[in-house]
Each structure stands twice: as structure tokens, then as C-alpha cells.
C-alpha atoms as a PDB file:
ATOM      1  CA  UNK A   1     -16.088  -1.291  36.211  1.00  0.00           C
ATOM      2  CA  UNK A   2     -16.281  -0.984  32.522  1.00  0.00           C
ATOM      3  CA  UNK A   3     -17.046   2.445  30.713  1.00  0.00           C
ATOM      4  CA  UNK A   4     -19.426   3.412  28.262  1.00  0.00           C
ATOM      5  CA  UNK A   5     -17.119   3.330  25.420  1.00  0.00           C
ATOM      6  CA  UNK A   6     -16.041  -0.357  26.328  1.00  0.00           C
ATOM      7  CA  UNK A   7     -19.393  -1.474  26.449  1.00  0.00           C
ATOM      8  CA  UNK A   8     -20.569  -0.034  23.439  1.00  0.00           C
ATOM      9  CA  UNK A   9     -17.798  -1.426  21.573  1.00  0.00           C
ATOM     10  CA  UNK A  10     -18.378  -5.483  23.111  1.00  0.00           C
ATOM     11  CA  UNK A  11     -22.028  -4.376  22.277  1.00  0.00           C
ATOM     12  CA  UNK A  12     -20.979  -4.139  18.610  1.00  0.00           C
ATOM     13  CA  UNK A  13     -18.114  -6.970  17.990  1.00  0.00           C
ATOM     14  CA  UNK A  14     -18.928  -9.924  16.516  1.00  0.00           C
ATOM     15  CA  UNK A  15     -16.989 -13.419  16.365  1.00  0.00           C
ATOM     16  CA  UNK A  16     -17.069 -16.094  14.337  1.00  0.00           C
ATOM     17  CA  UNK A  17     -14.787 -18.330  16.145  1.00  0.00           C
ATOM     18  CA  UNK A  18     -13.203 -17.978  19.926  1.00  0.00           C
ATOM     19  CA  UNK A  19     -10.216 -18.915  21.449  1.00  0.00           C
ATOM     20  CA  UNK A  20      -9.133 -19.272  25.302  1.00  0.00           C
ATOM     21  CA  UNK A  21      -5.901 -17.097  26.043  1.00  0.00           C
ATOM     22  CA  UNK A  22      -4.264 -17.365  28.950  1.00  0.00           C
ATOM     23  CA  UNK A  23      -2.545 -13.836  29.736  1.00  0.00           C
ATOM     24  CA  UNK A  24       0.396 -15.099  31.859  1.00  0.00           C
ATOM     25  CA  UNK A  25       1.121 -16.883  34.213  1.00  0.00           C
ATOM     26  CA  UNK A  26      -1.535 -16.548  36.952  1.00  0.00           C
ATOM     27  CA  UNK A  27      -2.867 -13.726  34.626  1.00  0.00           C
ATOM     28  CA  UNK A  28       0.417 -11.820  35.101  1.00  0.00           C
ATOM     29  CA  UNK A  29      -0.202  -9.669  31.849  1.00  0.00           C
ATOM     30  CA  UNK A  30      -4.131  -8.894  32.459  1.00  0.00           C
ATOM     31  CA  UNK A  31      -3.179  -5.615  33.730  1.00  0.00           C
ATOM     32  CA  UNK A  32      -0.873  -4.325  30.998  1.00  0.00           C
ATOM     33  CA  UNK A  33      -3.120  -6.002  28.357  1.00  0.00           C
ATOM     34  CA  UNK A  34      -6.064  -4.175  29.406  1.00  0.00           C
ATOM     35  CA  UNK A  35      -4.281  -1.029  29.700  1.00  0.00           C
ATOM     36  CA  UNK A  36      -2.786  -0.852  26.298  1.00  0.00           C
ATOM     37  CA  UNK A  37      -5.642  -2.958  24.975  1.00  0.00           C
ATOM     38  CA  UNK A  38      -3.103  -5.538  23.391  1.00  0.00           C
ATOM     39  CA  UNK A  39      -2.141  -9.368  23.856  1.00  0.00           C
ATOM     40  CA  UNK A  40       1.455 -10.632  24.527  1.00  0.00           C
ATOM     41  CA  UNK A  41       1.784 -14.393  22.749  1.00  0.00           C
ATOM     42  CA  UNK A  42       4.640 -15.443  25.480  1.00  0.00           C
ATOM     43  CA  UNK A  43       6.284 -17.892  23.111  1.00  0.00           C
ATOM     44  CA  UNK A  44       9.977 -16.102  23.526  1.00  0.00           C
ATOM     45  CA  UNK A  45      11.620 -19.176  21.734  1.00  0.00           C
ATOM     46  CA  UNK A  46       9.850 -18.246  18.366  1.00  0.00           C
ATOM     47  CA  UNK A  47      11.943 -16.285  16.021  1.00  0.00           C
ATOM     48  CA  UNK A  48       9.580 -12.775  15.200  1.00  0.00           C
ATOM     49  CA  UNK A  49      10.420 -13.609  11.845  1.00  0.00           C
ATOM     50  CA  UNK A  50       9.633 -16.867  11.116  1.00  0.00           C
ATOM     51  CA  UNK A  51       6.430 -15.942  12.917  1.00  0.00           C
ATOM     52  CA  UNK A  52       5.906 -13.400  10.502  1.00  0.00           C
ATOM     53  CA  UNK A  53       6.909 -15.508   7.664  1.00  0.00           C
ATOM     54  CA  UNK A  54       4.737 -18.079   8.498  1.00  0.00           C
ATOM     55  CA  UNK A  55       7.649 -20.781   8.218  1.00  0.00           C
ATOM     56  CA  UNK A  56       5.981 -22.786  10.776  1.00  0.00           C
ATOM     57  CA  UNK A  57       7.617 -26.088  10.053  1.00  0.00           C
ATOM     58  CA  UNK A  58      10.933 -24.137  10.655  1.00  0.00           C
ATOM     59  CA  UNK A  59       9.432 -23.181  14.003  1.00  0.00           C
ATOM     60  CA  UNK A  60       8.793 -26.423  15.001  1.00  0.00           C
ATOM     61  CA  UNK A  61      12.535 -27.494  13.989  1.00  0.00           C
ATOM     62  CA  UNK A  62      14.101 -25.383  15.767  1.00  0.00           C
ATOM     63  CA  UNK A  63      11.786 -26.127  18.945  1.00  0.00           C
ATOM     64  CA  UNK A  64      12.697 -29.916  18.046  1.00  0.00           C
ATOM     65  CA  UNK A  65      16.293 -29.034  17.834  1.00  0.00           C
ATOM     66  CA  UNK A  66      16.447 -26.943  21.264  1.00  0.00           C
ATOM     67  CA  UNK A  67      14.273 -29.675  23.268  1.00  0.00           C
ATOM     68  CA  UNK A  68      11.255 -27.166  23.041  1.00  0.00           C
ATOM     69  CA  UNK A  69       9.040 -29.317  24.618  1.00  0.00           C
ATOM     70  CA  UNK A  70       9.121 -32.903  26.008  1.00  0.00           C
ATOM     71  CA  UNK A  71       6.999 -34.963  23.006  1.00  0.00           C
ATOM     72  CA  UNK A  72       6.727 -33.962  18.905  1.00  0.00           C
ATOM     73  CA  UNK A  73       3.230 -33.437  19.932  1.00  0.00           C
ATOM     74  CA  UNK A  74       3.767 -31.426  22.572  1.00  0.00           C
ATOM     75  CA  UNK A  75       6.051 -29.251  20.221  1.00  0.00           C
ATOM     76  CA  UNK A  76       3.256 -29.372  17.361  1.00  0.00           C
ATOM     77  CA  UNK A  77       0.555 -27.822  19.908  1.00  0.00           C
ATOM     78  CA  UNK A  78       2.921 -24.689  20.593  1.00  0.00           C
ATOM     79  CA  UNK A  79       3.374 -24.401  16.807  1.00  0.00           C
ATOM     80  CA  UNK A  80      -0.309 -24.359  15.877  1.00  0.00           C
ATOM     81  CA  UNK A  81      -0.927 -21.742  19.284  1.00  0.00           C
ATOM     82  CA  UNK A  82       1.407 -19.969  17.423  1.00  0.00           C
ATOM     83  CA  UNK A  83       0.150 -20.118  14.204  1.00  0.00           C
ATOM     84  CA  UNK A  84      -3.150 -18.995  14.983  1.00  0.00           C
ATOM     85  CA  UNK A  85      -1.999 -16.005  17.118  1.00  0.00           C
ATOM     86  CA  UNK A  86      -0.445 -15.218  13.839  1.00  0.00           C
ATOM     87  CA  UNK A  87      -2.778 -15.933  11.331  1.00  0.00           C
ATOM     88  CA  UNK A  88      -6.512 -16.017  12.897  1.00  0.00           C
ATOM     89  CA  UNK A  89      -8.576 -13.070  10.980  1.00  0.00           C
ATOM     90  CA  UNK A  90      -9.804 -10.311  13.480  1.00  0.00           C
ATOM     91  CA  UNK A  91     -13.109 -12.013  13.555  1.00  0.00           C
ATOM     92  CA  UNK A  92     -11.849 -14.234  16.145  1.00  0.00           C
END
């Protein structure tokens, strides 16, 4: 059931864009991630910061180096999942 507090806040947000996220693997994380009200990316190859650097190209290097992936595209899709978690504005 959700409270008063959560509802009035949903009742308030806005979004300008929306994005799936999948919390885990068979929604491992939902639980912690509603309890401290926070998202965990999962992408444990990604160096924290390069993330926070924004040096994606150097992100998807080093996947390409460590056979991060099976195809360049498939290694390009992480990258920009990545990206956005990083750089989307709270509006999403």
C-alpha cells in the first residue's frame, strides 16, 4: 500500500521524458530501491569515474577491449544506458 506522503508526492512530479528500468535481475533490487528510495545502474564494468567524467567513448573502449558484449552495437547500447543514467535531467 502506498502512504499519503508517496502519493502526494507522484501527485505532484512531472516528466518530460520516461525511461524503462529494470531493477535487477527478476526485480532483485525493487526492495532495497524502494526502501532507500534510490536506483542501482548494475553496470559493474564501468569505471565510477569515467562515468562521472562523462568519457563515454573511453567506456566503450574498454568494454571493446574486455569483450563487454558480443557485437560493437551491443557494446554501444550499454554505453548510451549508461550515459543517460548519468546525464538525464531529474525531469525524467
Amino acid at each position: 500500500m502506498v502512504g499519503d506522503a508517496a502519493m502526494a508526492a507522484l501527485a505532484a512530479a512531472t516528466a518530460k521524458d520516461v525511461r524503462f528500468i529494470r531493477l535487477g535481475p527478476g526485480g532483485a533490487w525493487w526492495g532495497i530501491s524502494r526502501q532507500t528510495n534510490s536506483l542501482r545502474l548494475g553496470y559493474y564494468e564501468a569505471a565510477f569515474d569515467l562515468c562521472m567524467a562523462r568519457r563515454w567513448g573511453d567506456i566503450q573502449a574498454d568494454f571493446t577491449a574486455r569483450g563487454i558484449g558480443k557485437t560493437s552495437g551491443a557494446i554501444k547500447r550499454h554505453v548510451n544506458q549508461i550515459e543517460a543514467f548519468f546525464t538525464l535531467p531529474k525531469t525524467t
